[in-house]
PDB file of N, CA and C in Angstrom:
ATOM      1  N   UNK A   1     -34.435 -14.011 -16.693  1.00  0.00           N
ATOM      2  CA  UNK A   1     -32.986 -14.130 -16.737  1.00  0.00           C
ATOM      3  C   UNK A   1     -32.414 -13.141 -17.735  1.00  0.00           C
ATOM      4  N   UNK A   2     -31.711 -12.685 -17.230  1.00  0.00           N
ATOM      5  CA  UNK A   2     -30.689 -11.787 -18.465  1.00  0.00           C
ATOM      6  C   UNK A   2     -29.781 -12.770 -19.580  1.00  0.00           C
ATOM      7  N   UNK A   3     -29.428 -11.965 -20.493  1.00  0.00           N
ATOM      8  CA  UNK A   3     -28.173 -12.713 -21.800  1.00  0.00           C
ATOM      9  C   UNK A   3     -26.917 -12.987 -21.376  1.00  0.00           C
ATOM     10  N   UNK A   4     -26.548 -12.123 -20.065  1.00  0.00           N
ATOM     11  CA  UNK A   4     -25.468 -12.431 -19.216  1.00  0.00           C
ATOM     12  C   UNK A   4     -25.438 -13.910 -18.522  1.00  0.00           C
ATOM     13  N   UNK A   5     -26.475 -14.232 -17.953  1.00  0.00           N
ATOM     14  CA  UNK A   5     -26.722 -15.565 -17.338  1.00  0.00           C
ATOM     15  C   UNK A   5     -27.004 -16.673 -18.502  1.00  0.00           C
ATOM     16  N   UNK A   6     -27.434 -16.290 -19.374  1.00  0.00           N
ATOM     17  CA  UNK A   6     -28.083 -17.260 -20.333  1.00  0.00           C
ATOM     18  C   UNK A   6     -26.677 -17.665 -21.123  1.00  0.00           C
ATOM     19  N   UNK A   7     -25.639 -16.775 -21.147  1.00  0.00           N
ATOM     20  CA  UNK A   7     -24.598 -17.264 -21.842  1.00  0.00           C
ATOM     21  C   UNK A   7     -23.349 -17.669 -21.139  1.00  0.00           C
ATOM     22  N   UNK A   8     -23.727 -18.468 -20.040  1.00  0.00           N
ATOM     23  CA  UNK A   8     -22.783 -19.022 -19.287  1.00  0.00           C
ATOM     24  C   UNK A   8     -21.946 -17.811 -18.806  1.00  0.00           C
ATOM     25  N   UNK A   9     -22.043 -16.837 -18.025  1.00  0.00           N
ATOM     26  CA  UNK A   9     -21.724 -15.782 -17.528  1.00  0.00           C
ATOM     27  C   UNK A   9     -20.428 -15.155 -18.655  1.00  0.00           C
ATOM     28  N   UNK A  10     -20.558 -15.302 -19.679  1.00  0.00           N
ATOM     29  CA  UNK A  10     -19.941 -14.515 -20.943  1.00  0.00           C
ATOM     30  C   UNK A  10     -20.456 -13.600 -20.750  1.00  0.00           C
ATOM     31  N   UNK A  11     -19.639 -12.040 -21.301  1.00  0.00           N
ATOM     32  CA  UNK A  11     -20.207 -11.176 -21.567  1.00  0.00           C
ATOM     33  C   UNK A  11     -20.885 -11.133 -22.726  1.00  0.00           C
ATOM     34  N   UNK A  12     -22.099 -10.500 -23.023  1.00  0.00           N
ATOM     35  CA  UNK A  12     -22.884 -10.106 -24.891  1.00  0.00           C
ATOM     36  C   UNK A  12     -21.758  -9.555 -25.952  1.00  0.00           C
ATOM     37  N   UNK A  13     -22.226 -10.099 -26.576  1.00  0.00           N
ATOM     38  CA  UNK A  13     -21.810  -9.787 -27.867  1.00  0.00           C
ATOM     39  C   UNK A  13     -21.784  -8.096 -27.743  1.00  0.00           C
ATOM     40  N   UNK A  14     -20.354  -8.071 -28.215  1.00  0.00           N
ATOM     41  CA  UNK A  14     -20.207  -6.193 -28.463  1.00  0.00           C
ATOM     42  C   UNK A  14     -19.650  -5.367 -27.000  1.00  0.00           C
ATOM     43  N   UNK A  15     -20.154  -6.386 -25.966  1.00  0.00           N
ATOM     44  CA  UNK A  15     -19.951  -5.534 -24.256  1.00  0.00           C
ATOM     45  C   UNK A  15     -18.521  -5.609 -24.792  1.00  0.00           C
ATOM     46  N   UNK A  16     -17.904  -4.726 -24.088  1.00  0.00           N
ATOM     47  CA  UNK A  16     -16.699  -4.917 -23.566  1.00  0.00           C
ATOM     48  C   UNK A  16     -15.979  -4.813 -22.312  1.00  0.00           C
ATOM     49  N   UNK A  17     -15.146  -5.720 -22.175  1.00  0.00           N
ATOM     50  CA  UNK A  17     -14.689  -6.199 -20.232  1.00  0.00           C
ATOM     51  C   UNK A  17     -13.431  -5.011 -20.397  1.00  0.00           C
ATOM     52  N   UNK A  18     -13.569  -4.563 -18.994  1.00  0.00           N
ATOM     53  CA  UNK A  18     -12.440  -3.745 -18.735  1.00  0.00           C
ATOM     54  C   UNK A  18     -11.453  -4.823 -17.175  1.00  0.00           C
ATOM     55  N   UNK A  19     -10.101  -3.948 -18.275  1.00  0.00           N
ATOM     56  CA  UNK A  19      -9.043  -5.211 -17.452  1.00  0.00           C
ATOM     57  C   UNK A  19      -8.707  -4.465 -16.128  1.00  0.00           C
ATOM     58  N   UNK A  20      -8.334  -4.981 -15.124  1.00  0.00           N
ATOM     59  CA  UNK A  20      -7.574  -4.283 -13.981  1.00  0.00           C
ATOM     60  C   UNK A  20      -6.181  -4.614 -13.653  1.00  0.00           C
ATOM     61  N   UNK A  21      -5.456  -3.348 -13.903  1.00  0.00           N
ATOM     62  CA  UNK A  21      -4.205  -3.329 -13.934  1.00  0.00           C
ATOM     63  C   UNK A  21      -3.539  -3.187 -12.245  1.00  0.00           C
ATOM     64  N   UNK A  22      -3.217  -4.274 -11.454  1.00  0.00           N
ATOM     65  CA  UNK A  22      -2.601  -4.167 -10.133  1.00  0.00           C
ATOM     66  C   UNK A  22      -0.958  -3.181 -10.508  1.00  0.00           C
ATOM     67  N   UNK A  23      -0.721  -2.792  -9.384  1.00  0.00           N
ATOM     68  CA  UNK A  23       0.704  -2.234  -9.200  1.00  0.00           C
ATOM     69  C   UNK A  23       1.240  -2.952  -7.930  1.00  0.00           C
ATOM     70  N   UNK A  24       2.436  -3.277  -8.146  1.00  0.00           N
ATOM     71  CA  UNK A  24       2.862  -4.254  -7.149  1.00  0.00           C
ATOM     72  C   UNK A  24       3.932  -3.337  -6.493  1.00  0.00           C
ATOM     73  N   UNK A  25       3.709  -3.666  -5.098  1.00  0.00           N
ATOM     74  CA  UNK A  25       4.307  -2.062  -4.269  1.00  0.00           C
ATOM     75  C   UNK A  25       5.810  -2.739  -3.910  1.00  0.00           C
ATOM     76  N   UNK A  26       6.550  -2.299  -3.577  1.00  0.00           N
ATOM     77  CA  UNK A  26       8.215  -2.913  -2.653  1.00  0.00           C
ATOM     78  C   UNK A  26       7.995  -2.292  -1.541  1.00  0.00           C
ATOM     79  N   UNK A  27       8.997  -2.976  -1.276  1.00  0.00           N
ATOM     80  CA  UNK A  27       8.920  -2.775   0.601  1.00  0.00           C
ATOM     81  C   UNK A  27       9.875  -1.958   0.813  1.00  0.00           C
ATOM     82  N   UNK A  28       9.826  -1.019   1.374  1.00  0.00           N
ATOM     83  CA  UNK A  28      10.982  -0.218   1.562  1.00  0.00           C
ATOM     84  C   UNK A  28      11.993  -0.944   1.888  1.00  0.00           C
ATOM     85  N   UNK A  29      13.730  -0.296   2.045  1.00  0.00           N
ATOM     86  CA  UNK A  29      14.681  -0.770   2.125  1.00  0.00           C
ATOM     87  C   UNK A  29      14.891  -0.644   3.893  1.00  0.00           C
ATOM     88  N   UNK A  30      15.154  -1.446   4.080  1.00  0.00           N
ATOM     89  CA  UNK A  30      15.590  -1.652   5.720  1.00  0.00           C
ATOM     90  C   UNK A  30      16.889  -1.330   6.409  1.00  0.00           C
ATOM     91  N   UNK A  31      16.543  -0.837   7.399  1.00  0.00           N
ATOM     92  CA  UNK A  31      18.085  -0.362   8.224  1.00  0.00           C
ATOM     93  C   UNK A  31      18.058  -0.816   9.858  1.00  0.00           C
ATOM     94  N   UNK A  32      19.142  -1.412  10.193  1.00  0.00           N
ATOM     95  CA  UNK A  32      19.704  -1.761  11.194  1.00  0.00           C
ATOM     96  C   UNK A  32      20.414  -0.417  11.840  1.00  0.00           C
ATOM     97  N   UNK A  33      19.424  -0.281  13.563  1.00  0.00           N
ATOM     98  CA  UNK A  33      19.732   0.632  14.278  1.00  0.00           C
ATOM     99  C   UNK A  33      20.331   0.175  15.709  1.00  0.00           C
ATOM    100  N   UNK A  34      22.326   0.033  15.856  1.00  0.00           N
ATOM    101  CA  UNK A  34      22.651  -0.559  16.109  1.00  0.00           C
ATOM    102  C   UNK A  34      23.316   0.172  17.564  1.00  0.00           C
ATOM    103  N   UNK A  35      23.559  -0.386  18.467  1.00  0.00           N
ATOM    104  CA  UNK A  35      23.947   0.668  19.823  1.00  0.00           C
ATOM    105  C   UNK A  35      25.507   0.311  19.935  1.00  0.00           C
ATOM    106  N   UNK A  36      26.509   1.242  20.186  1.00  0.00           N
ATOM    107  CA  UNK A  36      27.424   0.786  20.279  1.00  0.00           C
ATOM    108  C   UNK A  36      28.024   0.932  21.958  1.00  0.00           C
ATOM    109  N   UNK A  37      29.308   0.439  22.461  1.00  0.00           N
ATOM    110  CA  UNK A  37      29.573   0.395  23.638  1.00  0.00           C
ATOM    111  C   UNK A  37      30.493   1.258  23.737  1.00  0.00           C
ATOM    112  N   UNK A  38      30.493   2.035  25.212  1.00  0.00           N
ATOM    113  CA  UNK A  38      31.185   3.145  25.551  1.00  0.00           C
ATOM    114  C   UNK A  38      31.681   2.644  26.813  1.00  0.00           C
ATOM    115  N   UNK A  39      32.504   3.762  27.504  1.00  0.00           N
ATOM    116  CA  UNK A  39      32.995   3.371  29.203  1.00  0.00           C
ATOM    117  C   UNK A  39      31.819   4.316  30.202  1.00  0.00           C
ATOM    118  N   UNK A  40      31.037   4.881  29.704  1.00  0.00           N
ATOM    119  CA  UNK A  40      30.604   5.805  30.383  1.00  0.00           C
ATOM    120  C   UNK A  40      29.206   5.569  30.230  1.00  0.00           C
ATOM    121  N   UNK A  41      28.665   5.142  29.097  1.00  0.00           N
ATOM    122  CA  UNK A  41      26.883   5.280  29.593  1.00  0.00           C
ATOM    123  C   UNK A  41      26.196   3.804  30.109  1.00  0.00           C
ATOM    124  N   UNK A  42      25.427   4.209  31.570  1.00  0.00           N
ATOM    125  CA  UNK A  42      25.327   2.871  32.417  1.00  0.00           C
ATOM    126  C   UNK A  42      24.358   1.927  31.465  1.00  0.00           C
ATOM    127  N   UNK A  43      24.718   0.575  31.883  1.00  0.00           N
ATOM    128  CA  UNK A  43      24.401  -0.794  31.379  1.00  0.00           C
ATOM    129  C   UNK A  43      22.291   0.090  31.846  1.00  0.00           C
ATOM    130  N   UNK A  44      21.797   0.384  32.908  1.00  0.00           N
ATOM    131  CA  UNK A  44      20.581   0.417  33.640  1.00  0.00           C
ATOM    132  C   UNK A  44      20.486   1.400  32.581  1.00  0.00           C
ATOM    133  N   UNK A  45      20.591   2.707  31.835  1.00  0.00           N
ATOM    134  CA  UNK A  45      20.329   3.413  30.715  1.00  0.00           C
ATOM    135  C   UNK A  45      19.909   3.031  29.576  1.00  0.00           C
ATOM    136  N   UNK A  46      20.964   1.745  29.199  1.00  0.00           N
ATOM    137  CA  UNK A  46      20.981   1.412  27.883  1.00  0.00           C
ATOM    138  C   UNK A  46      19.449   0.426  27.684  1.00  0.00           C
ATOM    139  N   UNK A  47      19.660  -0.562  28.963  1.00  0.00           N
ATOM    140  CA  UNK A  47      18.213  -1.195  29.384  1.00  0.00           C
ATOM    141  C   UNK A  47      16.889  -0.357  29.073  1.00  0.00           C
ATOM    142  N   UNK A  48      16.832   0.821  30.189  1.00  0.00           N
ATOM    143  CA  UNK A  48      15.534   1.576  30.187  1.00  0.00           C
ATOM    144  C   UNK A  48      15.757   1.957  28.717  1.00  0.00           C
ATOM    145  N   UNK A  49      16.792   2.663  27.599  1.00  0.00           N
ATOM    146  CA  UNK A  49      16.385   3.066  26.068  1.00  0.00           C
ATOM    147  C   UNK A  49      15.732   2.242  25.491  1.00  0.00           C
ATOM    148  N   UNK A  50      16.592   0.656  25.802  1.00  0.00           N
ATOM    149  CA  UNK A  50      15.787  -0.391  24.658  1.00  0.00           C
ATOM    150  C   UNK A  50      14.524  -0.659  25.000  1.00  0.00           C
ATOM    151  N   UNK A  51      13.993  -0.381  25.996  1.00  0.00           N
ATOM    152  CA  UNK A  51      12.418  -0.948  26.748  1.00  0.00           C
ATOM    153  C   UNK A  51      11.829   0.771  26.199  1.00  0.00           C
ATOM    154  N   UNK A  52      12.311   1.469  26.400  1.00  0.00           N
ATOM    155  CA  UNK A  52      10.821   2.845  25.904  1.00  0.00           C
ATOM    156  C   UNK A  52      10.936   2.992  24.189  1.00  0.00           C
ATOM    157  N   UNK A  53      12.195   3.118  23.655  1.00  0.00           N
ATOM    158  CA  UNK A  53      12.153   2.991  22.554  1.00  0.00           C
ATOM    159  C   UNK A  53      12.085   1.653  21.341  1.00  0.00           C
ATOM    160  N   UNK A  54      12.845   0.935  21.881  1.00  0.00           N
ATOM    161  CA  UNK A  54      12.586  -0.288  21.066  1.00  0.00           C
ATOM    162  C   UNK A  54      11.305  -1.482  21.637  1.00  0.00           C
ATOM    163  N   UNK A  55      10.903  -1.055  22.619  1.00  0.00           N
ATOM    164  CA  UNK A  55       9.577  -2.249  23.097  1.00  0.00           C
ATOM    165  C   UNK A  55      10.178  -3.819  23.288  1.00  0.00           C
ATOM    166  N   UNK A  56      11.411  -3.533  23.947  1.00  0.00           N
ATOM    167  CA  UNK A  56      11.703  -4.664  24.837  1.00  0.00           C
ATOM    168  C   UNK A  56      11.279  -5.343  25.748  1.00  0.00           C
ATOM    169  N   UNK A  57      11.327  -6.217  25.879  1.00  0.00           N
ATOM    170  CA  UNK A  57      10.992  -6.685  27.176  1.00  0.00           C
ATOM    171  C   UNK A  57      12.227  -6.722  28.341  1.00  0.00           C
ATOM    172  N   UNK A  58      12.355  -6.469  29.461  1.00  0.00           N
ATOM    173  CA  UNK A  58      13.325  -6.087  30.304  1.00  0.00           C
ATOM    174  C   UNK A  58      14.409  -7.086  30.134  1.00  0.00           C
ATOM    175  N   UNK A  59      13.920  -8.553  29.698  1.00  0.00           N
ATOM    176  CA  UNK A  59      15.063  -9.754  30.131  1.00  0.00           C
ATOM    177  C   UNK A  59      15.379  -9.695  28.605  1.00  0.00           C
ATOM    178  N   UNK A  60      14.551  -8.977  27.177  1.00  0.00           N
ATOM    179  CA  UNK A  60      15.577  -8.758  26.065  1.00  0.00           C
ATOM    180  C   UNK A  60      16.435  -7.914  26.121  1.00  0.00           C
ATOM    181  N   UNK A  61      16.086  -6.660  26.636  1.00  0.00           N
ATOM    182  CA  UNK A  61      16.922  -5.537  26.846  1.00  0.00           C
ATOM    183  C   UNK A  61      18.258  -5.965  27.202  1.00  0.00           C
ATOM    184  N   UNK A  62      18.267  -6.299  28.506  1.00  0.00           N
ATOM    185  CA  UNK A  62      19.193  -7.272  29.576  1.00  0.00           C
ATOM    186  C   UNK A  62      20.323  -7.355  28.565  1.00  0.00           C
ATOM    187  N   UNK A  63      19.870  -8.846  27.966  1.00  0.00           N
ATOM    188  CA  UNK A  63      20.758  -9.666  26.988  1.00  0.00           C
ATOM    189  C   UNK A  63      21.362  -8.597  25.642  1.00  0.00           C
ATOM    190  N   UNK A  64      20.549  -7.891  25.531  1.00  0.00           N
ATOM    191  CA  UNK A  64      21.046  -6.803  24.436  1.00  0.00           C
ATOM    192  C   UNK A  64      22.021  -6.156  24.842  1.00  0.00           C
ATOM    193  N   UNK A  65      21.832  -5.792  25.884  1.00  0.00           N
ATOM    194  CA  UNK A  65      22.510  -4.824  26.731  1.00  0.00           C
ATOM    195  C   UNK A  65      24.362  -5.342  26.994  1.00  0.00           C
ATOM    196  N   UNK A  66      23.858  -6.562  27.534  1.00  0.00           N
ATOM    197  CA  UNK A  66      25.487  -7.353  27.959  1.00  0.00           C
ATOM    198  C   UNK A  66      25.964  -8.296  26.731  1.00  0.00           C
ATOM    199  N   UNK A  67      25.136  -7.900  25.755  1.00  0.00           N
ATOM    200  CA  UNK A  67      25.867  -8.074  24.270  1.00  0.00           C
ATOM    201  C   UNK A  67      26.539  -6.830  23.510  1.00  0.00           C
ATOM    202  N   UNK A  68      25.821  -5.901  23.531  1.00  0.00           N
ATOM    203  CA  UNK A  68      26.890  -4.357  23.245  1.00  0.00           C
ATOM    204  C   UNK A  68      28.041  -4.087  24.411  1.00  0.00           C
ATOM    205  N   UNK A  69      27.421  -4.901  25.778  1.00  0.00           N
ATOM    206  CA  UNK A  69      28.801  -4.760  26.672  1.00  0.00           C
ATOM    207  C   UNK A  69      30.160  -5.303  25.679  1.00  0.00           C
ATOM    208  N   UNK A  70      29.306  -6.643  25.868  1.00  0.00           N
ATOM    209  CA  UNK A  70      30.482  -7.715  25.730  1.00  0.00           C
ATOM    210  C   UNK A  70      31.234  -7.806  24.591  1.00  0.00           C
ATOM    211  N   UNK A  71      30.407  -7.492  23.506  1.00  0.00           N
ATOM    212  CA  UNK A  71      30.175  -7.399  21.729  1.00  0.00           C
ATOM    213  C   UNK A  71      31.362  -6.305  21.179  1.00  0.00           C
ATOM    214  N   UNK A  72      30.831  -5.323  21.965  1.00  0.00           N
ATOM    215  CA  UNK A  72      31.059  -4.039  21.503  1.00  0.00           C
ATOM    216  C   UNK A  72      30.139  -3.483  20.491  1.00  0.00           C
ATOM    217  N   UNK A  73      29.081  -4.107  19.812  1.00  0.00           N
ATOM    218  CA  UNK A  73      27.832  -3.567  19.691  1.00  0.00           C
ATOM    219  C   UNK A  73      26.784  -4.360  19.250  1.00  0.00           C
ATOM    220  N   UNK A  74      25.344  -3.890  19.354  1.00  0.00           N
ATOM    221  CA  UNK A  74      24.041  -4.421  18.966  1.00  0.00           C
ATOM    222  C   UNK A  74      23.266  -4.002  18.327  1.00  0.00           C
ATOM    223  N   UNK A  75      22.347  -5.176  17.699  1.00  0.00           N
ATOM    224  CA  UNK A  75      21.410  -4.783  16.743  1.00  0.00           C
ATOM    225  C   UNK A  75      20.061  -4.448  17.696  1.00  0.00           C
ATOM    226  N   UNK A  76      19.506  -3.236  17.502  1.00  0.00           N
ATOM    227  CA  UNK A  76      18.741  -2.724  18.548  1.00  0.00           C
ATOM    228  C   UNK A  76      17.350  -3.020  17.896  1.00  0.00           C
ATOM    229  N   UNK A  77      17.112  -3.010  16.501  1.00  0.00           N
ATOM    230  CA  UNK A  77      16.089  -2.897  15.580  1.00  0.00           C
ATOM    231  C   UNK A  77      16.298  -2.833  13.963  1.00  0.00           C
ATOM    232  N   UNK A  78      15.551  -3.291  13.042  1.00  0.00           N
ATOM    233  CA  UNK A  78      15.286  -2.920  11.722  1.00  0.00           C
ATOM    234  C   UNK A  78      13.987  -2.337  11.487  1.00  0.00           C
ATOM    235  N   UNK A  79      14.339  -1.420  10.473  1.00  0.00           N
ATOM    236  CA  UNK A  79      13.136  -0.685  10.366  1.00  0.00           C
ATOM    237  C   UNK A  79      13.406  -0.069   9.074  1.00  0.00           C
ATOM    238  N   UNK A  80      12.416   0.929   8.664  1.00  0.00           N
ATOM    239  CA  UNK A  80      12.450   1.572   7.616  1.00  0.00           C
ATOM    240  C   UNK A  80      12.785   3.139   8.171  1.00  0.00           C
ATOM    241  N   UNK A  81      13.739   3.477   6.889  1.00  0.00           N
ATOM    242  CA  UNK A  81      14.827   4.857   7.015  1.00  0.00           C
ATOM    243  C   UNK A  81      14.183   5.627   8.072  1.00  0.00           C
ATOM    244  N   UNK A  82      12.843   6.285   8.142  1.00  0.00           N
ATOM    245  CA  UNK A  82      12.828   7.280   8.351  1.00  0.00           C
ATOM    246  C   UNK A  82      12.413   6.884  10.322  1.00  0.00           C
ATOM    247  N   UNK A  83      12.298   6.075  10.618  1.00  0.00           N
ATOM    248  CA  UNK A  83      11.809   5.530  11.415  1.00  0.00           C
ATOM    249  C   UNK A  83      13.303   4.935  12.515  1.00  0.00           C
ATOM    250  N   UNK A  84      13.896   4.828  11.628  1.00  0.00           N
ATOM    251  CA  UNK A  84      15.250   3.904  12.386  1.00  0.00           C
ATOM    252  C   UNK A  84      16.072   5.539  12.321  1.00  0.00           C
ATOM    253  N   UNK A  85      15.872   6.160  11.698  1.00  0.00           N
ATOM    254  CA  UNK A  85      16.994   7.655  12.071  1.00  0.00           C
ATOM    255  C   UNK A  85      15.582   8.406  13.438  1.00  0.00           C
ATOM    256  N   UNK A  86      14.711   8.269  13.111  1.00  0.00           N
ATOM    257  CA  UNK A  86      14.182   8.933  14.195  1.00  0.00           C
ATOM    258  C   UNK A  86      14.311   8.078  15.743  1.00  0.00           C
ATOM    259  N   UNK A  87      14.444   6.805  15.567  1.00  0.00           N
ATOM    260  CA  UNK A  87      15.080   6.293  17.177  1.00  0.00           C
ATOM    261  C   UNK A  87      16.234   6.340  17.138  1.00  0.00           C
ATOM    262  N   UNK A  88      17.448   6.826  16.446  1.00  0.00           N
ATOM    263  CA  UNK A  88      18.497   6.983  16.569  1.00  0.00           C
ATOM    264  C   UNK A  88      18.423   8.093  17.410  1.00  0.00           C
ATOM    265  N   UNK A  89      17.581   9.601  16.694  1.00  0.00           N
ATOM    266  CA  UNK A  89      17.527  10.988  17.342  1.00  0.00           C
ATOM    267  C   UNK A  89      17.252  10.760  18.652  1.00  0.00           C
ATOM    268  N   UNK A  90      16.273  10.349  19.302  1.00  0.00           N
ATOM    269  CA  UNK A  90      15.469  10.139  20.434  1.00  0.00           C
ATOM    270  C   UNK A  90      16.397   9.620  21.755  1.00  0.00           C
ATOM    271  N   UNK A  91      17.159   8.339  21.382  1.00  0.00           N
ATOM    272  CA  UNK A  91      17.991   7.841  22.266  1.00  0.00           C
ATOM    273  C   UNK A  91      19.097   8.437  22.468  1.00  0.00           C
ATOM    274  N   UNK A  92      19.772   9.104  21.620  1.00  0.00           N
ATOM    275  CA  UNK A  92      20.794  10.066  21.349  1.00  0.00           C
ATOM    276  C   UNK A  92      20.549  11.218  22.052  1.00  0.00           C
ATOM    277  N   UNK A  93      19.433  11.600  21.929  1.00  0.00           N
ATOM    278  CA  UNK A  93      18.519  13.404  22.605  1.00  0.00           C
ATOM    279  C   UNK A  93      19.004  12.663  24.027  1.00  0.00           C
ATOM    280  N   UNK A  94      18.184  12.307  24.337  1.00  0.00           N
ATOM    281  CA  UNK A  94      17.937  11.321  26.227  1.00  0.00           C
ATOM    282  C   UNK A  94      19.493  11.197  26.637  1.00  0.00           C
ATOM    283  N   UNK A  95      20.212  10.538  25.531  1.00  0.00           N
ATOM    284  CA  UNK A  95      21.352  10.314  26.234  1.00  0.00           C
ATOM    285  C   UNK A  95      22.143  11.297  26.876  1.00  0.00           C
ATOM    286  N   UNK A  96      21.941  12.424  25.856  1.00  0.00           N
ATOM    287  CA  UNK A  96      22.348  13.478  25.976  1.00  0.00           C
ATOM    288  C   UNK A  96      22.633  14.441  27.342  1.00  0.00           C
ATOM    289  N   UNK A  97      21.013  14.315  27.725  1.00  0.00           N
ATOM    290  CA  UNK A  97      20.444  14.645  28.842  1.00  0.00           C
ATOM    291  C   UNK A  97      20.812  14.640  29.881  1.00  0.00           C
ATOM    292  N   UNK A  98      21.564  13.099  29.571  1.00  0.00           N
ATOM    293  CA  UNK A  98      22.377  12.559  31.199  1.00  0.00           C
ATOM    294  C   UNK A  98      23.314  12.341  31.029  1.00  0.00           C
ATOM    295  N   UNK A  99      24.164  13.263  30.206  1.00  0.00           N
ATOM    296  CA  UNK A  99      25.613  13.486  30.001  1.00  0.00           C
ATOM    297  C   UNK A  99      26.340  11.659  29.744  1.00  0.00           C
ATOM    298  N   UNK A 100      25.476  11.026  28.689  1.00  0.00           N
ATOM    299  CA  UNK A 100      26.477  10.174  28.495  1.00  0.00           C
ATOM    300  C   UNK A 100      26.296   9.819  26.774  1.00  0.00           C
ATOM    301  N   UNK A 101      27.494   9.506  26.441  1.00  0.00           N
ATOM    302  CA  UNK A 101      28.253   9.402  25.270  1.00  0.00           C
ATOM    303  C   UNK A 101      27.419   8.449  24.324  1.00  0.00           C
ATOM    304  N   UNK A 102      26.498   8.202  24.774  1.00  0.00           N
ATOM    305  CA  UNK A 102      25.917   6.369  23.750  1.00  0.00           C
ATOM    306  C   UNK A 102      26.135   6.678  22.203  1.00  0.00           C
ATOM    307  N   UNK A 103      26.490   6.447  21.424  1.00  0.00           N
ATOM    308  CA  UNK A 103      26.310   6.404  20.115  1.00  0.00           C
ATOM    309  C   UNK A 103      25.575   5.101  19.028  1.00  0.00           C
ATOM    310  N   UNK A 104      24.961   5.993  18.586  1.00  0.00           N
ATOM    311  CA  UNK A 104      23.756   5.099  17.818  1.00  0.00           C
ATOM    312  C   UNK A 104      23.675   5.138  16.209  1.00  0.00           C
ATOM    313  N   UNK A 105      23.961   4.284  15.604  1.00  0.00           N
ATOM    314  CA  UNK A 105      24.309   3.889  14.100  1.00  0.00           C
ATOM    315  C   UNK A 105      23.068   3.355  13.610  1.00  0.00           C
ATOM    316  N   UNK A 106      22.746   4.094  12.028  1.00  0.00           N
ATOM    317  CA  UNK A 106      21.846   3.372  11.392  1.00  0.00           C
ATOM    318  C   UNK A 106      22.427   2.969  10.149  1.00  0.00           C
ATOM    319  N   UNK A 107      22.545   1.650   9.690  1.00  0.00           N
ATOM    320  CA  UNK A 107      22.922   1.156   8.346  1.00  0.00           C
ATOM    321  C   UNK A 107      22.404   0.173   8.016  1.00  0.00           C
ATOM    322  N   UNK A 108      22.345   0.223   6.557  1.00  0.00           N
ATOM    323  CA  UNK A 108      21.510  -0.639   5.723  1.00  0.00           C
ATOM    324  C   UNK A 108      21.749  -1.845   6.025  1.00  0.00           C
ATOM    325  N   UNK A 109      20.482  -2.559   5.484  1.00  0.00           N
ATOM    326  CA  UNK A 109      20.189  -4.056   6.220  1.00  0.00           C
ATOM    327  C   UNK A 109      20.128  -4.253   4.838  1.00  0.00           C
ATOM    328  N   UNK A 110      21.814  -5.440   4.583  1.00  0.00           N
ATOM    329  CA  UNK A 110      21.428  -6.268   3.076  1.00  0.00           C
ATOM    330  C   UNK A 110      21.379  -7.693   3.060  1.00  0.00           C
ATOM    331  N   UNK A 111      20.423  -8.141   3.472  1.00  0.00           N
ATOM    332  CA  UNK A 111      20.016  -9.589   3.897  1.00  0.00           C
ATOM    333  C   UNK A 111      20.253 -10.344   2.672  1.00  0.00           C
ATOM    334  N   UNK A 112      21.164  -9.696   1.555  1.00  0.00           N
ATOM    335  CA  UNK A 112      21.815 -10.721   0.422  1.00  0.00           C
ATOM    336  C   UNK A 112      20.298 -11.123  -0.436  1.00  0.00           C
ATOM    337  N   UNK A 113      18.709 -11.045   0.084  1.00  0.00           N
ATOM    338  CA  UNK A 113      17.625 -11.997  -0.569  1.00  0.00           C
ATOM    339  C   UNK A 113      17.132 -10.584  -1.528  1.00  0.00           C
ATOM    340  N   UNK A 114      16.841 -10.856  -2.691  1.00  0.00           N
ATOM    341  CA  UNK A 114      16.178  -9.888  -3.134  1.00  0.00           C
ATOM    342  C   UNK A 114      14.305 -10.464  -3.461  1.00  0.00           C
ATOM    343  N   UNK A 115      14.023  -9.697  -3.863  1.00  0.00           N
ATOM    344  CA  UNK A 115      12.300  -9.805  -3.260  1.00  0.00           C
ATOM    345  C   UNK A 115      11.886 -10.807  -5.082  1.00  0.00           C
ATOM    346  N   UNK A 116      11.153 -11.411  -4.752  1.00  0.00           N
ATOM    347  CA  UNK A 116      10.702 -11.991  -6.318  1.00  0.00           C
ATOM    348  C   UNK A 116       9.323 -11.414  -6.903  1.00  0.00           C
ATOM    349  N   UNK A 117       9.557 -10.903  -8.101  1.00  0.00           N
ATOM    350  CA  UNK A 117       8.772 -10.330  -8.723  1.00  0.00           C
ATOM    351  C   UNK A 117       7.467 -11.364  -9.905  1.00  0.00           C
TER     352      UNK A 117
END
């Protein structure tokens, strides 16, 4: 047996323990990427964006969809900055494509909770 075991898993006299210092990470800040409603880009567009880009399912899309109708706009996703401006670009590019107007907003998500340390 070693002096380690023999002394109730104490370290020997003289060792010295090294401490480990964690760093506690934050979560990035979140943004709401929100679709707004126009007269011109079709309800079947806005559907197929939220299903390739946001990973809808067709009957969420749907309801998303005839909520920016009805709403005048929707929350499409939260995400982190760099991620929620790059599906802004993407749906915006596409929309583009097919000559219709969609406009797509990213703003901060302040859910009022702050994180406990």
């Amino acid at each position: 047996m070693s002096e380690k075991d023999t002394n109730g898993g104490q370290p020997r006299r003289g060792e010295k323990t090294d401490t480990i210092t964690r760093r506690r990470l934050k979560r990035p800040p979140l943004y709401r990427v929100i679709f707004h409603n126009d007269d011109y880009t079709t309800r079947d567009f806005v559907v197929m964006a939220l299903m390739r880009y946001f990973h809808k399912s067709h009957a969420e899309a749907n309801t998303l969809m005839l909520q920016v109708h009805t709403q005048g706009k929707g929350i499409a996703g939260i995400f982190p900055y760099d991620i929620a401006t790059s599906k802004k670009a993407q749906v915006e590019s596409e929309a583009r494509e097919y000559e219709f107007p969609l406009r797509v907003t990213v703003e901060p998500e302040d859910s009022g909770k702050e994180e406990d340390e």
